[in-house]
PDB file of N, CA and C in Angstrom:
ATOM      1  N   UNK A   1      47.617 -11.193-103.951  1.00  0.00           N
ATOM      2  CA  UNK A   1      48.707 -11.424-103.054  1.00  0.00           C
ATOM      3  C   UNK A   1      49.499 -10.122-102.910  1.00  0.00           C
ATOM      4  N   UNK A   2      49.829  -9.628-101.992  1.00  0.00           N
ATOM      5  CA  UNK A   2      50.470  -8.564-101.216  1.00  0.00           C
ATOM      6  C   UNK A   2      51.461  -9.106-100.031  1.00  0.00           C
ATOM      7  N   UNK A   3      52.761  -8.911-100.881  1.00  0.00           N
ATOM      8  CA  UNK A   3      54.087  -8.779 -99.652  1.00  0.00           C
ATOM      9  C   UNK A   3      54.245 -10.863 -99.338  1.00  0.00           C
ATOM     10  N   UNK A   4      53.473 -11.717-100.638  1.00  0.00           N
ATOM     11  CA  UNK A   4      53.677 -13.078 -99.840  1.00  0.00           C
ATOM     12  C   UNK A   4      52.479 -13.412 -99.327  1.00  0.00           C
ATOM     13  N   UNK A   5      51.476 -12.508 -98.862  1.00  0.00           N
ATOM     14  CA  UNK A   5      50.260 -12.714 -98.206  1.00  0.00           C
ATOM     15  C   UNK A   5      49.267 -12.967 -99.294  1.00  0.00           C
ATOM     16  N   UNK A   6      48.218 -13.808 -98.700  1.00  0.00           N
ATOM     17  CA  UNK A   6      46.971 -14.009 -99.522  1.00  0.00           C
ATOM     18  C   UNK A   6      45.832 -13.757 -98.539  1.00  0.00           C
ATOM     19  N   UNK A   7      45.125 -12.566 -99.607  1.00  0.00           N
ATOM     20  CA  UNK A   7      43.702 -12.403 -98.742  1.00  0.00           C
ATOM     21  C   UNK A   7      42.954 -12.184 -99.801  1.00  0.00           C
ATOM     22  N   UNK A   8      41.407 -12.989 -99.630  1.00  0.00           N
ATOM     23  CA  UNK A   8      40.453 -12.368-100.293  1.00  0.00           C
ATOM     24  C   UNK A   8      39.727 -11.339 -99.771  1.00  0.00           C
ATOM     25  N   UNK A   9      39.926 -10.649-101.411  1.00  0.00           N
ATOM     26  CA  UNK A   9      39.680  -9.245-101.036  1.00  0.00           C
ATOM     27  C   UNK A   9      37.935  -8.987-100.921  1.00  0.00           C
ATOM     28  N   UNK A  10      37.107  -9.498-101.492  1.00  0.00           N
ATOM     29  CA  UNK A  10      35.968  -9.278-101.372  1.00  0.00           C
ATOM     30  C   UNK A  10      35.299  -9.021-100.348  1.00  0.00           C
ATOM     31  N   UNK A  11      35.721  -9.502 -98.945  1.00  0.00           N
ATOM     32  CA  UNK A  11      35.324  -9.260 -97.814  1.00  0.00           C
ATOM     33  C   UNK A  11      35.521  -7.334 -97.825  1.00  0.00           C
ATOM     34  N   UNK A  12      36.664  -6.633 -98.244  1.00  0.00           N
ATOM     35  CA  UNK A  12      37.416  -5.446 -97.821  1.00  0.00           C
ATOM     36  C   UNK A  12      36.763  -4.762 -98.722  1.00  0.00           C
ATOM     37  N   UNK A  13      36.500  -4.840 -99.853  1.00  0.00           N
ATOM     38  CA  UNK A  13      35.841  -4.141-100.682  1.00  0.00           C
ATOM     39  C   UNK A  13      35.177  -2.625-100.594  1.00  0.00           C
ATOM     40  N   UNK A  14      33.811  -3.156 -99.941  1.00  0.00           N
ATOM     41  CA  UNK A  14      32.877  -2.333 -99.149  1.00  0.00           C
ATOM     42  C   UNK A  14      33.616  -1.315 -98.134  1.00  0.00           C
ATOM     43  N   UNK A  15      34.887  -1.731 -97.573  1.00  0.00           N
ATOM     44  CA  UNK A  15      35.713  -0.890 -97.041  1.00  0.00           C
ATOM     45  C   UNK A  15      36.823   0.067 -97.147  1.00  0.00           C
ATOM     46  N   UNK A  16      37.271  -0.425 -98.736  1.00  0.00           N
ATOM     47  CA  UNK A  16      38.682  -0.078 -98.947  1.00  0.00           C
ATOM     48  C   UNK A  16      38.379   1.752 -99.523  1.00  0.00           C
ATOM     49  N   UNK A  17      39.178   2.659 -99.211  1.00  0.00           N
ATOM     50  CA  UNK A  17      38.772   4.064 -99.397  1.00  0.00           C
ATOM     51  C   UNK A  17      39.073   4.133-100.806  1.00  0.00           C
ATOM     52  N   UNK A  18      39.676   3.134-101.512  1.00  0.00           N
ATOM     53  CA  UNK A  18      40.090   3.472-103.121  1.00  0.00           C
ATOM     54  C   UNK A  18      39.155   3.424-104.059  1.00  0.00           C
ATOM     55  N   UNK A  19      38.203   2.745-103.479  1.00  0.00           N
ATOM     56  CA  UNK A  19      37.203   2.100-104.335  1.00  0.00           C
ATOM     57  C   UNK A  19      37.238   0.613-104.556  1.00  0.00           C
ATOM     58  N   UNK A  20      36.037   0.199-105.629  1.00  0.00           N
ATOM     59  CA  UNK A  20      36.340  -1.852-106.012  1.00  0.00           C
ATOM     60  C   UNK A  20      37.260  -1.538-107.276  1.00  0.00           C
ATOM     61  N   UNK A  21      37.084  -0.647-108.188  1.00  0.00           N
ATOM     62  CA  UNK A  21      37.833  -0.959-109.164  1.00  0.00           C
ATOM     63  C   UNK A  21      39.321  -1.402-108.662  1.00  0.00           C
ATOM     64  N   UNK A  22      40.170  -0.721-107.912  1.00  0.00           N
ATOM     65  CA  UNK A  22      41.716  -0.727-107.965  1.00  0.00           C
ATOM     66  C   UNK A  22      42.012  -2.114-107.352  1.00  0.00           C
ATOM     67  N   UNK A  23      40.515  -2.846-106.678  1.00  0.00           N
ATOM     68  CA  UNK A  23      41.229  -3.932-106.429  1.00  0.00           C
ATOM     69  C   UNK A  23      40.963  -4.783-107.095  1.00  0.00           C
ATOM     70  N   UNK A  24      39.603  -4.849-108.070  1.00  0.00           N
ATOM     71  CA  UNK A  24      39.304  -5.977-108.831  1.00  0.00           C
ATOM     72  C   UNK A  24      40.246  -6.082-109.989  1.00  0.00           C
ATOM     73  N   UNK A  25      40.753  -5.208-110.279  1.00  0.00           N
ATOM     74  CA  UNK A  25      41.884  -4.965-111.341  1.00  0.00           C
ATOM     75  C   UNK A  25      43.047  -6.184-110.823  1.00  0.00           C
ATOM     76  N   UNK A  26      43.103  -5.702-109.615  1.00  0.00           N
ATOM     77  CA  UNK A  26      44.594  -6.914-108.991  1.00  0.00           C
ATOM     78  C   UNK A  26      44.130  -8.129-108.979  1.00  0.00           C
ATOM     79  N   UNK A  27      43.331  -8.377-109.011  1.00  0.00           N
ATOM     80  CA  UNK A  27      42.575  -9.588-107.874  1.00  0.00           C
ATOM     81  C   UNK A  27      43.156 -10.826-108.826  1.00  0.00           C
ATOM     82  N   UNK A  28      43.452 -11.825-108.068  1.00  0.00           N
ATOM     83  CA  UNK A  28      44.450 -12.749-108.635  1.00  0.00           C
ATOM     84  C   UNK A  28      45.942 -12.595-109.279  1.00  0.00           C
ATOM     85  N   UNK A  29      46.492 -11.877-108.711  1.00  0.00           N
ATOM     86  CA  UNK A  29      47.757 -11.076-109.105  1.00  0.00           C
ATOM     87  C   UNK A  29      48.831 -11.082-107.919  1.00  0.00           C
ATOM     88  N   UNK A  30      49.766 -10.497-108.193  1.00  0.00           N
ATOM     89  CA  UNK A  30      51.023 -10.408-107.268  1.00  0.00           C
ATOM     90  C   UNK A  30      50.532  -8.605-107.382  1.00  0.00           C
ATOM     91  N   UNK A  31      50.506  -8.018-106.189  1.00  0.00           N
ATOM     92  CA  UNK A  31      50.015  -6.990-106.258  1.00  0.00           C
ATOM     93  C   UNK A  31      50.242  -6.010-105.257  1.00  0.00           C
ATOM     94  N   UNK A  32      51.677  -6.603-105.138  1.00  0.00           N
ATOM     95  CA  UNK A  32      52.732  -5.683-104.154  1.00  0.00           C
ATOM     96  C   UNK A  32      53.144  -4.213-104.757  1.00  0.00           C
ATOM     97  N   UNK A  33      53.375  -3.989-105.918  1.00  0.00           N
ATOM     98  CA  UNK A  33      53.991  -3.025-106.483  1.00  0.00           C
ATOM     99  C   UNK A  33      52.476  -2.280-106.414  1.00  0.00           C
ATOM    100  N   UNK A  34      52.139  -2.266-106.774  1.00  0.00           N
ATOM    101  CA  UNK A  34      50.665  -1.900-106.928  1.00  0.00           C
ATOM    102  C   UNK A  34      50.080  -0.984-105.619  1.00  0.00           C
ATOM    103  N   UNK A  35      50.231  -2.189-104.882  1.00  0.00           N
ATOM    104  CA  UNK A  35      50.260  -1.283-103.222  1.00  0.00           C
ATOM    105  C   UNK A  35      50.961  -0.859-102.639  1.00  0.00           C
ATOM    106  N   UNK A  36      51.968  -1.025-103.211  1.00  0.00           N
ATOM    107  CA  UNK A  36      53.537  -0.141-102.896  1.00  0.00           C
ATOM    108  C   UNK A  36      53.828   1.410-103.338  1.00  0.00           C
ATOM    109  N   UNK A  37      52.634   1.066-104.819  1.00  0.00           N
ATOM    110  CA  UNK A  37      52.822   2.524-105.561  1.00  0.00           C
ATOM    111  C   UNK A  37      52.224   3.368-104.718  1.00  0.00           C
ATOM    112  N   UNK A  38      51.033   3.334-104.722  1.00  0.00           N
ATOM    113  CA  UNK A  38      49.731   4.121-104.042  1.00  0.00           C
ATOM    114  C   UNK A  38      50.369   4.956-102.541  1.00  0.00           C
ATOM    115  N   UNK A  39      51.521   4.469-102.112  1.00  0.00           N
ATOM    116  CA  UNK A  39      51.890   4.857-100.607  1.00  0.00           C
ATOM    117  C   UNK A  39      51.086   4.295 -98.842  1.00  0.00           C
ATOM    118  N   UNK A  40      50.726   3.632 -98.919  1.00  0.00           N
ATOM    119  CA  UNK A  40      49.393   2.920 -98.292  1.00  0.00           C
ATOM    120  C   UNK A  40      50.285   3.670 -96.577  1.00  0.00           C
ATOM    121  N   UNK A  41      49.576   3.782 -95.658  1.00  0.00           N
ATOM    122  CA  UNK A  41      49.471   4.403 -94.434  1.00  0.00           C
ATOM    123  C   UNK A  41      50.046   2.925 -93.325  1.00  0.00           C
ATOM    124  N   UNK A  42      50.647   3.392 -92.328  1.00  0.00           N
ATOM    125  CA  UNK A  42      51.342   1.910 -91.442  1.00  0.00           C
ATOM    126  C   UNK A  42      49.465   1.393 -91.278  1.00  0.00           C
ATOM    127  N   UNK A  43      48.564   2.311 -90.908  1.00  0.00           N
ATOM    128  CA  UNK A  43      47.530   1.782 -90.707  1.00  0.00           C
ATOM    129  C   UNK A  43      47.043   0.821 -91.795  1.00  0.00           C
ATOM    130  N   UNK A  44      46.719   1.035 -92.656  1.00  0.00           N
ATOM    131  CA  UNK A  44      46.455   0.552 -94.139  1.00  0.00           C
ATOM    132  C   UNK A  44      47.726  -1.033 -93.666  1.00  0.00           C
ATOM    133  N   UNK A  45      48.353  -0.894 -93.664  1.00  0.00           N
ATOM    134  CA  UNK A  45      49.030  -2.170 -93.743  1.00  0.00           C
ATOM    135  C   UNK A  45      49.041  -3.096 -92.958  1.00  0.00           C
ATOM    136  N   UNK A  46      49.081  -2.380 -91.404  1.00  0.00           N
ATOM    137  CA  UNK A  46      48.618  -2.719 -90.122  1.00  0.00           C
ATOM    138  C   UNK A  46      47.183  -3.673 -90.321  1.00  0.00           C
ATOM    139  N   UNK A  47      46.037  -3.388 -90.884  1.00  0.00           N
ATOM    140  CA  UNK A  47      44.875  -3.515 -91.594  1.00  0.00           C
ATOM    141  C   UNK A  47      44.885  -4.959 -92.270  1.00  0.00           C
ATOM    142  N   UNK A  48      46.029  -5.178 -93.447  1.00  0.00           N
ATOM    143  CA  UNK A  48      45.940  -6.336 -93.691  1.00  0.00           C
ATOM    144  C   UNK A  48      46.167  -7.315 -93.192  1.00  0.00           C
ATOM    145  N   UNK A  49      46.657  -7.369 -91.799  1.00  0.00           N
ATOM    146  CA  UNK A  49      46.568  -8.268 -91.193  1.00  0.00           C
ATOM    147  C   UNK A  49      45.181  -9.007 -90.811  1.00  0.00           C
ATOM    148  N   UNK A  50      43.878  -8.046 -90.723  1.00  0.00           N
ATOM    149  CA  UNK A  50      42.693  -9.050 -90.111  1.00  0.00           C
ATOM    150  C   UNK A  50      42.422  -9.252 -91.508  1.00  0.00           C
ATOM    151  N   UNK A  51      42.797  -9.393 -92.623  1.00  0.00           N
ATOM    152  CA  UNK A  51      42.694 -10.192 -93.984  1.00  0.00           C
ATOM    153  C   UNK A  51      42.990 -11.400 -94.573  1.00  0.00           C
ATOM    154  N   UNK A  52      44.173 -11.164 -93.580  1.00  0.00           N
ATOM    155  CA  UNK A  52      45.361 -12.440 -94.119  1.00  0.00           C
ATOM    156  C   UNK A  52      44.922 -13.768 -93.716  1.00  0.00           C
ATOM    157  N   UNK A  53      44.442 -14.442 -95.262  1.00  0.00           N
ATOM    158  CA  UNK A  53      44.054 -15.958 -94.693  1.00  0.00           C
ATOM    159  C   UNK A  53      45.325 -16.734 -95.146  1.00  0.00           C
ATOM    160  N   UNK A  54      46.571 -16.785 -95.670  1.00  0.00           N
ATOM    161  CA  UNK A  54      47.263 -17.456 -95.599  1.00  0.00           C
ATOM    162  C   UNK A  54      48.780 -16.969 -96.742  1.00  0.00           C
ATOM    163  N   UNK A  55      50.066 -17.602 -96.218  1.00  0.00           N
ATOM    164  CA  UNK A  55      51.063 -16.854 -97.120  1.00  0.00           C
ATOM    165  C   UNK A  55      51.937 -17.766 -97.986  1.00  0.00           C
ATOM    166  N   UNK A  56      52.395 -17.765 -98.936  1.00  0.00           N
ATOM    167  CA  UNK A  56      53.069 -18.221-100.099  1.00  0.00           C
ATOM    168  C   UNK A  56      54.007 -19.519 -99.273  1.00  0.00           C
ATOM    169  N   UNK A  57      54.645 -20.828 -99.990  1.00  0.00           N
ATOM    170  CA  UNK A  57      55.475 -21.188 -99.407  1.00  0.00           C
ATOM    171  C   UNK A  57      56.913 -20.505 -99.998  1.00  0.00           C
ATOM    172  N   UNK A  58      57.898 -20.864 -99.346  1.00  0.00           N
ATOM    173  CA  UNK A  58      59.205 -20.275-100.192  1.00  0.00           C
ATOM    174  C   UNK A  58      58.888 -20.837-101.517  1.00  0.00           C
ATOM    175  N   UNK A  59      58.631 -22.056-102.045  1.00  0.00           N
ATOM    176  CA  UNK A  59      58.728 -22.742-103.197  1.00  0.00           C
ATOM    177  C   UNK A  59      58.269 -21.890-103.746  1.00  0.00           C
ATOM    178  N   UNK A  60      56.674 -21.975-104.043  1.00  0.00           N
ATOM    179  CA  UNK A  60      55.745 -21.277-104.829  1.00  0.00           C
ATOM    180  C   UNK A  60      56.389 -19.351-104.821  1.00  0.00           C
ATOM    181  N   UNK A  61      56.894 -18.667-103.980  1.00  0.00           N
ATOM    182  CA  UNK A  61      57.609 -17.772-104.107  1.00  0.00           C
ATOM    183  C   UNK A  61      58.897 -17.509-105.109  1.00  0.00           C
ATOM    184  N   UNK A  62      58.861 -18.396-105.587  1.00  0.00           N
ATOM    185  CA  UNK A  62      60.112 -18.228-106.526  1.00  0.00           C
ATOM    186  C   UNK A  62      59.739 -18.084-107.839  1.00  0.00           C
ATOM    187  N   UNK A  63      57.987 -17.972-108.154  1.00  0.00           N
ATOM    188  CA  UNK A  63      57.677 -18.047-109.652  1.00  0.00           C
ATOM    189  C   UNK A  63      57.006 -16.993-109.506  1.00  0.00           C
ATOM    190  N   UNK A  64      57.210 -16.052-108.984  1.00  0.00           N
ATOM    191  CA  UNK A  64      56.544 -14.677-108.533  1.00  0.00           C
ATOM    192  C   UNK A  64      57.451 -13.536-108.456  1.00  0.00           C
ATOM    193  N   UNK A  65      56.550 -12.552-109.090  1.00  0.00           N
ATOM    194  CA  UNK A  65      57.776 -11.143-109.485  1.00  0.00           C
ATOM    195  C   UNK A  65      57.820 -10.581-108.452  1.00  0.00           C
ATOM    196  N   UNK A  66      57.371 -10.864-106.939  1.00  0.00           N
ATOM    197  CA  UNK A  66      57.179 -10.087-106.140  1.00  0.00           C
ATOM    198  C   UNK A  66      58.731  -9.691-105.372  1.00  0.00           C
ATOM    199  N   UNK A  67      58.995  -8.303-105.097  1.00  0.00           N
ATOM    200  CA  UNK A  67      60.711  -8.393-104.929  1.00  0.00           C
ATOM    201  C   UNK A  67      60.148  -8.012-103.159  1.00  0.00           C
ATOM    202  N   UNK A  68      58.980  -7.999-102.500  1.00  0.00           N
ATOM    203  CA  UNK A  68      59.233  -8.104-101.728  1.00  0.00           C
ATOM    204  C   UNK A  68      58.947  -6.330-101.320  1.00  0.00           C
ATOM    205  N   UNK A  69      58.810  -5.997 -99.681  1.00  0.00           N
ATOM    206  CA  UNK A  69      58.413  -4.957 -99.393  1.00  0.00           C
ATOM    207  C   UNK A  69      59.198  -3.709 -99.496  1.00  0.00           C
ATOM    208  N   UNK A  70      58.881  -2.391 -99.860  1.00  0.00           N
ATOM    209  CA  UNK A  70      59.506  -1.576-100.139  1.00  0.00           C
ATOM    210  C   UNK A  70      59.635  -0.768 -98.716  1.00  0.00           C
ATOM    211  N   UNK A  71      61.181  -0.080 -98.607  1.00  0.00           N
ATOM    212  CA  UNK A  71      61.270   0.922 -96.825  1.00  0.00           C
ATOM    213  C   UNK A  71      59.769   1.730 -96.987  1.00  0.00           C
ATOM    214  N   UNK A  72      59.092   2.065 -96.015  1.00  0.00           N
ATOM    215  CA  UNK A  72      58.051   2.710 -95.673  1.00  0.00           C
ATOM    216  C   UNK A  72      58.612   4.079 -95.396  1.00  0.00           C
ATOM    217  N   UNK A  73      58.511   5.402 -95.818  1.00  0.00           N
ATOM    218  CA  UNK A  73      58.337   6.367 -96.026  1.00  0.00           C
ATOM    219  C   UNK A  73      58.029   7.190 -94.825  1.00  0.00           C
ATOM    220  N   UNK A  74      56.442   6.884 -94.918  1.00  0.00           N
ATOM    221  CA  UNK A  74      55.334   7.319 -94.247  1.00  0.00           C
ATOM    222  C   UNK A  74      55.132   7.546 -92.958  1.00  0.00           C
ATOM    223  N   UNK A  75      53.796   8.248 -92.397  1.00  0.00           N
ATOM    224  CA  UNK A  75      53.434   8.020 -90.823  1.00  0.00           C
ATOM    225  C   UNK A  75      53.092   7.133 -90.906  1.00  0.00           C
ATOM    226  N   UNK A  76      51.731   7.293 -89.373  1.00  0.00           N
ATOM    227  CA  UNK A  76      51.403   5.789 -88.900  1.00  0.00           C
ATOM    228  C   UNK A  76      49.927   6.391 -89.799  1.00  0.00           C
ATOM    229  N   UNK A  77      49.307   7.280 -89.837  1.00  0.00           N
ATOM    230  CA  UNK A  77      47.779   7.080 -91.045  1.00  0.00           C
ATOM    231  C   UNK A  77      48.335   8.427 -91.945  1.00  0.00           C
ATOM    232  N   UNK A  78      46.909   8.344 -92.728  1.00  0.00           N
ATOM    233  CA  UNK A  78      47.008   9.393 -93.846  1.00  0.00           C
ATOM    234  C   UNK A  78      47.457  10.421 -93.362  1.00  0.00           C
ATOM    235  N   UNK A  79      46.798  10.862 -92.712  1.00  0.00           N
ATOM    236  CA  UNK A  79      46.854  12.419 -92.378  1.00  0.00           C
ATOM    237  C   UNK A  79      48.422  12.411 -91.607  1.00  0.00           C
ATOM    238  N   UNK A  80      49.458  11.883 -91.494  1.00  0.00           N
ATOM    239  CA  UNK A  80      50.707  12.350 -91.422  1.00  0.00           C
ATOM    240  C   UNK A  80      52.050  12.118 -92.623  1.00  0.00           C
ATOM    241  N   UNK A  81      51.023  11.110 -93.866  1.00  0.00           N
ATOM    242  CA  UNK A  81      51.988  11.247 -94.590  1.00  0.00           C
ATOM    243  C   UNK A  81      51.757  12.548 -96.016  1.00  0.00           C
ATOM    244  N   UNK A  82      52.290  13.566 -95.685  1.00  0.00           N
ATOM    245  CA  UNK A  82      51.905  14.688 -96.323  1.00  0.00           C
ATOM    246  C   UNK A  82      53.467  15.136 -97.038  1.00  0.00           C
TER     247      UNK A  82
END
């Protein structure tokens, strides 16, 4: 889970430029900070949208460390956040 969102990641895998480790590590996790650390690109985030099969209710959000999205920094891809 990222930002409230739930996607399985296995589909992205084969795609993700980090490699499988950094995500099999998360996988079943709240794993916002995580992708928050790394600096991820508007694209990269933009991205999880064709992932997203479904998002937290408020309820179930309240037993979760997730504080939620951090201000974005960055450009819109890698190559402008330098």
């Amino acid at each position: 889970m990222i930002l409230s969102g739930v996607s399985p990641i296995l589909r992205f895998i084969p795609q993700h430029p980090g490699g499988e480790e950094v995500l099999l590590e998360q996988a079943g996790r709240v794993a916002t900070d995580a992708f928050e650390d790394v600096g991820h690109s508007t694209d990269a985030r933009d991205m999880m949208g064709t992932y997203l099969v479904g998002e937290l209710c408020e309820e179930d959000k309240k037993f979760t460390k997730d504080a939620g999205p951090k201000e974005w920094q960055g450009g819109k891809n890698a190559a402008d956040d330098k």
